[in-house]
N, C-alpha and C. Protein backbone atom coordinates (compact mmCIF):
# COMPACT_ATOMS: atom_id res chain seq x y z
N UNK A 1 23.44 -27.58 57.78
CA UNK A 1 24.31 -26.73 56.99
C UNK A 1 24.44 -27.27 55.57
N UNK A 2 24.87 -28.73 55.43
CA UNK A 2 25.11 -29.51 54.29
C UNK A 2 23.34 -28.74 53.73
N UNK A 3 22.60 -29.39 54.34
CA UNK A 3 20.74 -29.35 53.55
C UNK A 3 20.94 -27.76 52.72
N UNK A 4 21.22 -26.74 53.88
CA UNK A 4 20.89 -25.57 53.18
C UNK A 4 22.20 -25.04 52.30
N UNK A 5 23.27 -25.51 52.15
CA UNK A 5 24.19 -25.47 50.99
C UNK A 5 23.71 -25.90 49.19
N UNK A 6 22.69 -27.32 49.47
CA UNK A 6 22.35 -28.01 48.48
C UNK A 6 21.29 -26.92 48.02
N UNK A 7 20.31 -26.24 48.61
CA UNK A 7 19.10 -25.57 49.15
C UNK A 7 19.65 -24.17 47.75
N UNK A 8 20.83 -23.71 48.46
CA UNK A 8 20.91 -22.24 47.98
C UNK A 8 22.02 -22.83 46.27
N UNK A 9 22.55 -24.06 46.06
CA UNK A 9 22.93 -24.37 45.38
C UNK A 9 21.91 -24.70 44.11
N UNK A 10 20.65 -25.29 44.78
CA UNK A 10 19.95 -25.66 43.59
C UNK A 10 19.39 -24.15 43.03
N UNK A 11 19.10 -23.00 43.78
CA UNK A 11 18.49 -21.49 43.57
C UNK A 11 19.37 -20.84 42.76
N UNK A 12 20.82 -21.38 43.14
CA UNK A 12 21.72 -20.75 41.60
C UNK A 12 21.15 -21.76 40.34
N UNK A 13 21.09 -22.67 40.43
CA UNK A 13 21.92 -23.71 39.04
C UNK A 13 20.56 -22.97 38.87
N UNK A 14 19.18 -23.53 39.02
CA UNK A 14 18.07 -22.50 38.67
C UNK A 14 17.82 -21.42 38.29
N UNK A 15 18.31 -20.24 38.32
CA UNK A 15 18.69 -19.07 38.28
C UNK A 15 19.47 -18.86 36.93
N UNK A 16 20.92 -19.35 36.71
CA UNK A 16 21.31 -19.79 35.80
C UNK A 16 20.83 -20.34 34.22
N UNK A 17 19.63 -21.37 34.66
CA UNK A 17 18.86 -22.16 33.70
C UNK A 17 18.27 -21.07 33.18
N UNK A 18 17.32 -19.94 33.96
CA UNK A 18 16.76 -19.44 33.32
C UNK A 18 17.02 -18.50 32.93
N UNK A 19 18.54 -18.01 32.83
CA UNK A 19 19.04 -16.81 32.82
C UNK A 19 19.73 -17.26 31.25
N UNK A 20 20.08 -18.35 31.11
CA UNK A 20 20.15 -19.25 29.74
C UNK A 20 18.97 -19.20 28.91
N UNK A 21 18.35 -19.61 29.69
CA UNK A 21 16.99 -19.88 28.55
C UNK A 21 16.77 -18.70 28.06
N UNK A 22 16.34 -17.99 28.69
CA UNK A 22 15.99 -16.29 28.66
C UNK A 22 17.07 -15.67 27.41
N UNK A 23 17.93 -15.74 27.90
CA UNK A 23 19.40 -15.01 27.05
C UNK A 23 19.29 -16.12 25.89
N UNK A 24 19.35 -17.09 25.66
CA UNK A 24 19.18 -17.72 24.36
C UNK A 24 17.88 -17.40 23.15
N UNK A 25 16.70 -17.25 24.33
CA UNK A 25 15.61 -17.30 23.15
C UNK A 25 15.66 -15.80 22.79
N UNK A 26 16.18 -14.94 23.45
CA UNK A 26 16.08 -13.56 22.91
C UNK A 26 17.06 -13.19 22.03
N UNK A 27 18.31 -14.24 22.09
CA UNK A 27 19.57 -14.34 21.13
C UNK A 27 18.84 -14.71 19.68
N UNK A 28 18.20 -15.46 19.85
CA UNK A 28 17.67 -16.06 18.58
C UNK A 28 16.35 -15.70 18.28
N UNK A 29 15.70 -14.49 18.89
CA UNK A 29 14.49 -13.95 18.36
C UNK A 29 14.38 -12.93 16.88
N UNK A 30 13.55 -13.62 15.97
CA UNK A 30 13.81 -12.98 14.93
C UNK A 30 13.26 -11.54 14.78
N UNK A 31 14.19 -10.65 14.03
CA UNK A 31 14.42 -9.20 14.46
C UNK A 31 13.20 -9.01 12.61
N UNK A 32 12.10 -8.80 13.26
CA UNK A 32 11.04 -7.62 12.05
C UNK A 32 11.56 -6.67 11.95
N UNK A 33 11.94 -6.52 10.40
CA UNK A 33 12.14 -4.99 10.09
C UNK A 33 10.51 -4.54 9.39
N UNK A 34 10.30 -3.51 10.23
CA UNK A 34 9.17 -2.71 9.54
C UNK A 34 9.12 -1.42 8.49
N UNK A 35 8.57 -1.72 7.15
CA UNK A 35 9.20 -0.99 6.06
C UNK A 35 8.02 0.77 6.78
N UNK A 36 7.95 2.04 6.03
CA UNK A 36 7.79 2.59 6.75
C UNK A 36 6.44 2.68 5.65
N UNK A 37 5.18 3.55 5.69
CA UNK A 37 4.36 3.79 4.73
C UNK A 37 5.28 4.09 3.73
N UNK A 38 4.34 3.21 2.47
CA UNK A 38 4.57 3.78 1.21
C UNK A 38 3.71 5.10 0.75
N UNK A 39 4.47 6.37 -0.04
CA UNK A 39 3.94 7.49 -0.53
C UNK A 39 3.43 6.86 -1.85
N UNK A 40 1.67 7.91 -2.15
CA UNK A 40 1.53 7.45 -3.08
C UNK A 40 2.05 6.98 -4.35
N UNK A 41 3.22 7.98 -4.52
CA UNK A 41 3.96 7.82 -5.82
C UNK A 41 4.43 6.78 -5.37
N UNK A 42 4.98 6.19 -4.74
CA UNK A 42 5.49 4.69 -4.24
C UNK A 42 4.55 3.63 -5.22
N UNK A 43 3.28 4.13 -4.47
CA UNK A 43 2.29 2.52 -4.91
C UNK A 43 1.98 2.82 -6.36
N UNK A 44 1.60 4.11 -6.57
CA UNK A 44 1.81 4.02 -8.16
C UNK A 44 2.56 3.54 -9.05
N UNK A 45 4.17 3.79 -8.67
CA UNK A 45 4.95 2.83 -9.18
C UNK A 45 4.66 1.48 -8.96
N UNK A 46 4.67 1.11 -7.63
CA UNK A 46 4.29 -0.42 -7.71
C UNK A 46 3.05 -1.13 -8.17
N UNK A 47 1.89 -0.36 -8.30
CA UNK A 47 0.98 -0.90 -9.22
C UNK A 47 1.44 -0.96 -10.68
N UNK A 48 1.87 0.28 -10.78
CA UNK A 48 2.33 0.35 -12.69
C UNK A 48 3.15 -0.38 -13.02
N UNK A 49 3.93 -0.80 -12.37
CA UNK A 49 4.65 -2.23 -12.66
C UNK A 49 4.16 -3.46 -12.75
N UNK A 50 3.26 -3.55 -11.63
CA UNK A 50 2.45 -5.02 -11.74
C UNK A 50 1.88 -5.52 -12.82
N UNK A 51 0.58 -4.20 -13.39
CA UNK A 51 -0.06 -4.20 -14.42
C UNK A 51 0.61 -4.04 -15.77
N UNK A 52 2.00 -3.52 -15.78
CA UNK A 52 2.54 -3.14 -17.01
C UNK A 52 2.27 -1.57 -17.39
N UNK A 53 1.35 -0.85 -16.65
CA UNK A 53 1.07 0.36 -16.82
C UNK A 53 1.95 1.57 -17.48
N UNK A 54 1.14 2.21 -17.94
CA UNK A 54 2.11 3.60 -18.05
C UNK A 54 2.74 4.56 -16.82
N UNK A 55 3.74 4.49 -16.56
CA UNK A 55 3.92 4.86 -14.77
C UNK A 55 3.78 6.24 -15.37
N UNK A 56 4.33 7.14 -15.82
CA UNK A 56 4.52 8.16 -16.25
C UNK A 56 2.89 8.75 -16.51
N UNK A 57 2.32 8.46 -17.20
CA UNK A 57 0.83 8.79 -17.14
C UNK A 57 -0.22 8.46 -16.46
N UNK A 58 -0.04 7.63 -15.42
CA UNK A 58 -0.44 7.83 -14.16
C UNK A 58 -0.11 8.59 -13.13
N UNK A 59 1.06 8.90 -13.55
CA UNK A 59 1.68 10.10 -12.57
C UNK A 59 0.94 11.64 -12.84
N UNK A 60 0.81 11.68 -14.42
CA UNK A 60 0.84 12.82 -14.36
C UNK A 60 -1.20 13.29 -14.40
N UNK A 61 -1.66 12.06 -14.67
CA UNK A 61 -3.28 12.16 -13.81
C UNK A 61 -3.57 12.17 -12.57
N UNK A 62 -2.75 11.57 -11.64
CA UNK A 62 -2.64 11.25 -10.76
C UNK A 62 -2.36 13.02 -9.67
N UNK A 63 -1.68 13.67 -10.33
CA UNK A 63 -1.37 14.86 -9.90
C UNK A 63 -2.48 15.90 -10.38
N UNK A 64 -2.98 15.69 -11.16
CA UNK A 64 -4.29 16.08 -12.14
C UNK A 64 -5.44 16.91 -11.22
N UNK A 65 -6.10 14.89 -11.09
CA UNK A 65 -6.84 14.66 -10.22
C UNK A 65 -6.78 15.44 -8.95
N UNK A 66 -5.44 14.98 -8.13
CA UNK A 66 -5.83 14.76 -6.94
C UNK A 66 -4.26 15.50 -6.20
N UNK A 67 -3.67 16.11 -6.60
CA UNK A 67 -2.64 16.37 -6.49
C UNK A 67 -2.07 14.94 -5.16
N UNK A 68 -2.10 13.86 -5.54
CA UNK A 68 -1.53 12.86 -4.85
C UNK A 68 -2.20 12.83 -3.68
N UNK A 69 -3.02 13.38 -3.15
CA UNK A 69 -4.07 13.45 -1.90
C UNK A 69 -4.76 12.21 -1.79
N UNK A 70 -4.66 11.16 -0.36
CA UNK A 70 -4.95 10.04 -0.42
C UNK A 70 -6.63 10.27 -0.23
N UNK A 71 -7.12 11.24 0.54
CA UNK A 71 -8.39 11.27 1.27
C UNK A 71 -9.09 12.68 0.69
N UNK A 72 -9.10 12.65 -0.51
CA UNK A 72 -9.68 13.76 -1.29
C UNK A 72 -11.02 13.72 -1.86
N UNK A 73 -11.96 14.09 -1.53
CA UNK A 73 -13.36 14.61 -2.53
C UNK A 73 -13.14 15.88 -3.83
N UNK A 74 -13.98 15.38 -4.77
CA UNK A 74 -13.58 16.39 -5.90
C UNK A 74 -15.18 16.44 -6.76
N UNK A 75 -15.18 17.02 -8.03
CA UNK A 75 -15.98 16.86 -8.91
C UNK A 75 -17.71 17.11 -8.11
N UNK A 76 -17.86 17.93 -6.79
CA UNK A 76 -18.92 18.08 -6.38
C UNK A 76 -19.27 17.01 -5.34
N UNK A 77 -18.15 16.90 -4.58
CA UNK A 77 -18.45 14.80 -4.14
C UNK A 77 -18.85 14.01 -4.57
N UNK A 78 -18.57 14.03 -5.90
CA UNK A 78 -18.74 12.61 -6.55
C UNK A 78 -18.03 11.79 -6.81
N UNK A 79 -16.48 12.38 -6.76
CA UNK A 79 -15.07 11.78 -6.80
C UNK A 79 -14.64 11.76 -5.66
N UNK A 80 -13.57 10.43 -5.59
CA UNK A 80 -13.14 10.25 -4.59
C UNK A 80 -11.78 9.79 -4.73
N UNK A 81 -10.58 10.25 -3.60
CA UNK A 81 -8.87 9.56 -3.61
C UNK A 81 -8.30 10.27 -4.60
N UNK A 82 -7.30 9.50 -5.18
CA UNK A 82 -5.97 9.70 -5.05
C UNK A 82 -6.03 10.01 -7.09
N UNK A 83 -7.00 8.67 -7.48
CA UNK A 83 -7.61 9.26 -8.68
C UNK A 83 -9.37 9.70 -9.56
N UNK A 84 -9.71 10.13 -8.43
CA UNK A 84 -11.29 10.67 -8.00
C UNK A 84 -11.90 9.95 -9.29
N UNK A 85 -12.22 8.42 -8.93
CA UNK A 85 -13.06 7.63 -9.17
C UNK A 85 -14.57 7.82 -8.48
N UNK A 86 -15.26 7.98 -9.57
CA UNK A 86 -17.11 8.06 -8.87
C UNK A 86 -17.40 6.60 -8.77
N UNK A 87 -17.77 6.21 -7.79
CA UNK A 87 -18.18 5.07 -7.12
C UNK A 87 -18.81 4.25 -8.48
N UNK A 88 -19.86 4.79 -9.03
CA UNK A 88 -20.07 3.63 -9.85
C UNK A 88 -19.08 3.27 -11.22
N UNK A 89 -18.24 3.77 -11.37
CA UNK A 89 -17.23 3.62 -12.04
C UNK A 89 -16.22 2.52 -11.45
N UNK A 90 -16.20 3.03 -10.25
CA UNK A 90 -15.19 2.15 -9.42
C UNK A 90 -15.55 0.69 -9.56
N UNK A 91 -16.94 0.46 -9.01
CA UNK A 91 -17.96 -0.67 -8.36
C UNK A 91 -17.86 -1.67 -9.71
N UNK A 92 -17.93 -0.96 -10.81
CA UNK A 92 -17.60 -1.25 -12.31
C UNK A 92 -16.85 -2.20 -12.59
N UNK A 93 -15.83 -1.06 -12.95
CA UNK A 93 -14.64 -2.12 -13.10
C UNK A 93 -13.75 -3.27 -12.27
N UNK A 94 -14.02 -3.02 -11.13
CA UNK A 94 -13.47 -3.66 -9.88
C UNK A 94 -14.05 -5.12 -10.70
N UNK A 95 -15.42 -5.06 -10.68
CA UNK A 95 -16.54 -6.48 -10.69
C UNK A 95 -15.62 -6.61 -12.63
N UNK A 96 -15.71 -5.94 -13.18
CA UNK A 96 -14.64 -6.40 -14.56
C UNK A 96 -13.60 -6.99 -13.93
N UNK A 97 -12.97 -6.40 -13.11
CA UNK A 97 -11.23 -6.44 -12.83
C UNK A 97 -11.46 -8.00 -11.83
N UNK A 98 -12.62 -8.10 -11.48
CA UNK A 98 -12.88 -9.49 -10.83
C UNK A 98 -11.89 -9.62 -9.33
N UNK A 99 -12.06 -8.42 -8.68
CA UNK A 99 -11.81 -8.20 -7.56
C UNK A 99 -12.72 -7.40 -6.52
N UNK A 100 -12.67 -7.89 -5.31
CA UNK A 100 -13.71 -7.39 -4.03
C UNK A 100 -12.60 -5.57 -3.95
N UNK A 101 -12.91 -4.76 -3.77
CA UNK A 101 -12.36 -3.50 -4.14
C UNK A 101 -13.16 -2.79 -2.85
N UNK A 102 -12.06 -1.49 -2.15
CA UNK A 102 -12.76 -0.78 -1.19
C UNK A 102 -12.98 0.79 -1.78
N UNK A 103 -13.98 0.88 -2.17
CA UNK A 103 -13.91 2.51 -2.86
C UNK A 103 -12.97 3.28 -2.00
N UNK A 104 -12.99 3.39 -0.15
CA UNK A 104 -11.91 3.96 0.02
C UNK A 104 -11.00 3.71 0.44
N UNK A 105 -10.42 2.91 -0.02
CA UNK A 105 -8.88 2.43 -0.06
C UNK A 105 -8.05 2.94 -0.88
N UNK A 106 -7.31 3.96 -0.63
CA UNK A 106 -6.21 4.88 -1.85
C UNK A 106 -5.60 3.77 -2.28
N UNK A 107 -5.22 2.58 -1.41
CA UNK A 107 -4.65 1.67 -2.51
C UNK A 107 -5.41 1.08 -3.37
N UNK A 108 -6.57 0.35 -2.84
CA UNK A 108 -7.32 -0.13 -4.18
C UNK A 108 -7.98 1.38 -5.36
N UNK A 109 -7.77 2.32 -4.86
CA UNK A 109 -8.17 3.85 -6.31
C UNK A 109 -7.01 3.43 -6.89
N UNK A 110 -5.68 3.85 -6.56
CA UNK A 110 -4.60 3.52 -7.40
C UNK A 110 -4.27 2.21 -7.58
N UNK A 111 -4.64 1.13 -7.88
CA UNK A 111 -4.92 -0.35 -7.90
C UNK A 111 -5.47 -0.87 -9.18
N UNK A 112 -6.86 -0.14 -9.21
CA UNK A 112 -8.21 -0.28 -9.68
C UNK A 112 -7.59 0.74 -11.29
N UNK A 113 -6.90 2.29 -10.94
CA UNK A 113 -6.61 2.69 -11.53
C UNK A 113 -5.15 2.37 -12.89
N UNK A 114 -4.66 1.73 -12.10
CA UNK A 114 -2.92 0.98 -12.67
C UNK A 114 -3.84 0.03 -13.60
N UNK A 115 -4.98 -0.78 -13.21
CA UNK A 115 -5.04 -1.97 -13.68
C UNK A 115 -6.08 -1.21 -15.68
N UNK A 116 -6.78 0.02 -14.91
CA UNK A 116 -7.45 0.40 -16.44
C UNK A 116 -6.85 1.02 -17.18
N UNK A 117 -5.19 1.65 -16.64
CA UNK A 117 -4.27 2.36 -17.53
C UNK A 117 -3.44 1.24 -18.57
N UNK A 118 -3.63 0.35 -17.83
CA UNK A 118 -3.13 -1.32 -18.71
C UNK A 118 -4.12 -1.96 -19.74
N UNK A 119 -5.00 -1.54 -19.57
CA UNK A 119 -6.40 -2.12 -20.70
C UNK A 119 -6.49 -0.60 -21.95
N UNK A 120 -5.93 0.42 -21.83
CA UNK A 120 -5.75 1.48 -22.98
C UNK A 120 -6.95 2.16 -23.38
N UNK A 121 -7.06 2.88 -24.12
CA UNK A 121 -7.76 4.26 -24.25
C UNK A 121 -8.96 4.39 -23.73
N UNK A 122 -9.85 3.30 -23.88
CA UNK A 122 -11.36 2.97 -23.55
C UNK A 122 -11.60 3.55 -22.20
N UNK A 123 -10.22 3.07 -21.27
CA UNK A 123 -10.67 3.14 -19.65
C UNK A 123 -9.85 4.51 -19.30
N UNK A 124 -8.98 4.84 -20.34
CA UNK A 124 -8.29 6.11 -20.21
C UNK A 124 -9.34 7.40 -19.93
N UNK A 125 -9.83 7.33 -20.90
CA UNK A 125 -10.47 8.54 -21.47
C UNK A 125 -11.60 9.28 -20.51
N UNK A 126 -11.56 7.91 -19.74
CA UNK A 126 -13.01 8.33 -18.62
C UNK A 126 -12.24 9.78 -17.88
N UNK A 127 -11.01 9.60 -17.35
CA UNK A 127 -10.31 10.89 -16.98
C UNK A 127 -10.19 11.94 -17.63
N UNK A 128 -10.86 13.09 -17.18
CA UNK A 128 -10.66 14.36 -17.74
C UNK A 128 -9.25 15.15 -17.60
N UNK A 129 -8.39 14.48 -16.74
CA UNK A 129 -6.77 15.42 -16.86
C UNK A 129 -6.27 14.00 -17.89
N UNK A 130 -6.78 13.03 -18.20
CA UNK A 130 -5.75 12.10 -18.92
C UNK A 130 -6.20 13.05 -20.76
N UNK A 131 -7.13 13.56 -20.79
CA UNK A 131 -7.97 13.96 -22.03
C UNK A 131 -6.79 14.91 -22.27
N UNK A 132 -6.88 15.65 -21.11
CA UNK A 132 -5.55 17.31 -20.70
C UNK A 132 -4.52 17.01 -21.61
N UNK A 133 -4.24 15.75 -20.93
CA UNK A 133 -2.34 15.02 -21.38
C UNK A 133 -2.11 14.82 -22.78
N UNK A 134 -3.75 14.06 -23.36
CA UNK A 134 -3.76 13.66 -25.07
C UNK A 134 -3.76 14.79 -25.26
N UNK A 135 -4.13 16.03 -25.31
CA UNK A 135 -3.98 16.80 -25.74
C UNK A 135 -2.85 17.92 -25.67
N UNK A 136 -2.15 17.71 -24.40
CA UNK A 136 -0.91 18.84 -24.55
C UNK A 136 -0.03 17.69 -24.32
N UNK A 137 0.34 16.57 -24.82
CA UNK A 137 1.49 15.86 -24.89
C UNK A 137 2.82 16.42 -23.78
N UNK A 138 3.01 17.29 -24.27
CA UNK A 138 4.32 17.98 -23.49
C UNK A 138 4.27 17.95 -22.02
N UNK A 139 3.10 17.63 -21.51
CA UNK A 139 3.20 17.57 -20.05
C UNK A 139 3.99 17.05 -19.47
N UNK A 140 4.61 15.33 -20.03
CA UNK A 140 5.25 14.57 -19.53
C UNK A 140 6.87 15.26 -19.90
């Protein structure tokens, strides 16, 4: 009787231990908050900040282009994303910009793009809605 008292005594304190352990490490498990996708206008802002960019005139090429469409063909399929960069344009400046770059990555188009709206007119101009903008100002 004594044996199986000790028997069903050690199956609690056991029980217990791990009912501790358990309840502690999940007390103290750190809680990930997961942010949700960013919308393009999101990363546009956050590129145009990085680079110093014009946020505002990337916005309004950006809508141009591609009306904000992450997975867009344009210009006959020769353009591509969010600001229908032709691949060898892209492949370009990336190797200038001295970064490994995914032509289709909407983040690296708007990336690639933030970073030539920061270098001024030269890399501007390649855009035919940025040409639009020099010319009807009032867009913005």
């Amino acid at each position: 009787m004594l044996r199986t008292l000790k028997i069903v005594l050690m199956i609690i304190g056991g029980l217990i231990l791990v009912f501790a352990i358990t309840r502690t490490s999940i007390a103290f498990a750190p809680v990930v908050e997961q942010k949700p996708p960013q919308t393009v206008q999101e990363m546009i802002k956050e590129w145009a900040t990085f680079y110093n960019s014009p946020y505002q005139e990337l916005m309004v090429v950006a809508k141009c282009e591609s009306g904000y469409k992450k997975d867009v063909y344009g210009d006959g399929g020769r353009a591509y994303s969010v600001f229908q960069f032709h691949r060898p344009t892209f492949e370009r400046w990336a190797i200038e910009m001295g970064e490994e770059l995914d032509y289709y990555s909407y983040n690296d188009n708007i990336k690639l793009a933030s970073w030539a709206f920061a270098k001024g007119e030269k890399y501007k101009k390649h855009w035919t809605c940025y040409t639009k903008l020099v010319n009807k100002p009032t867009v913005l």
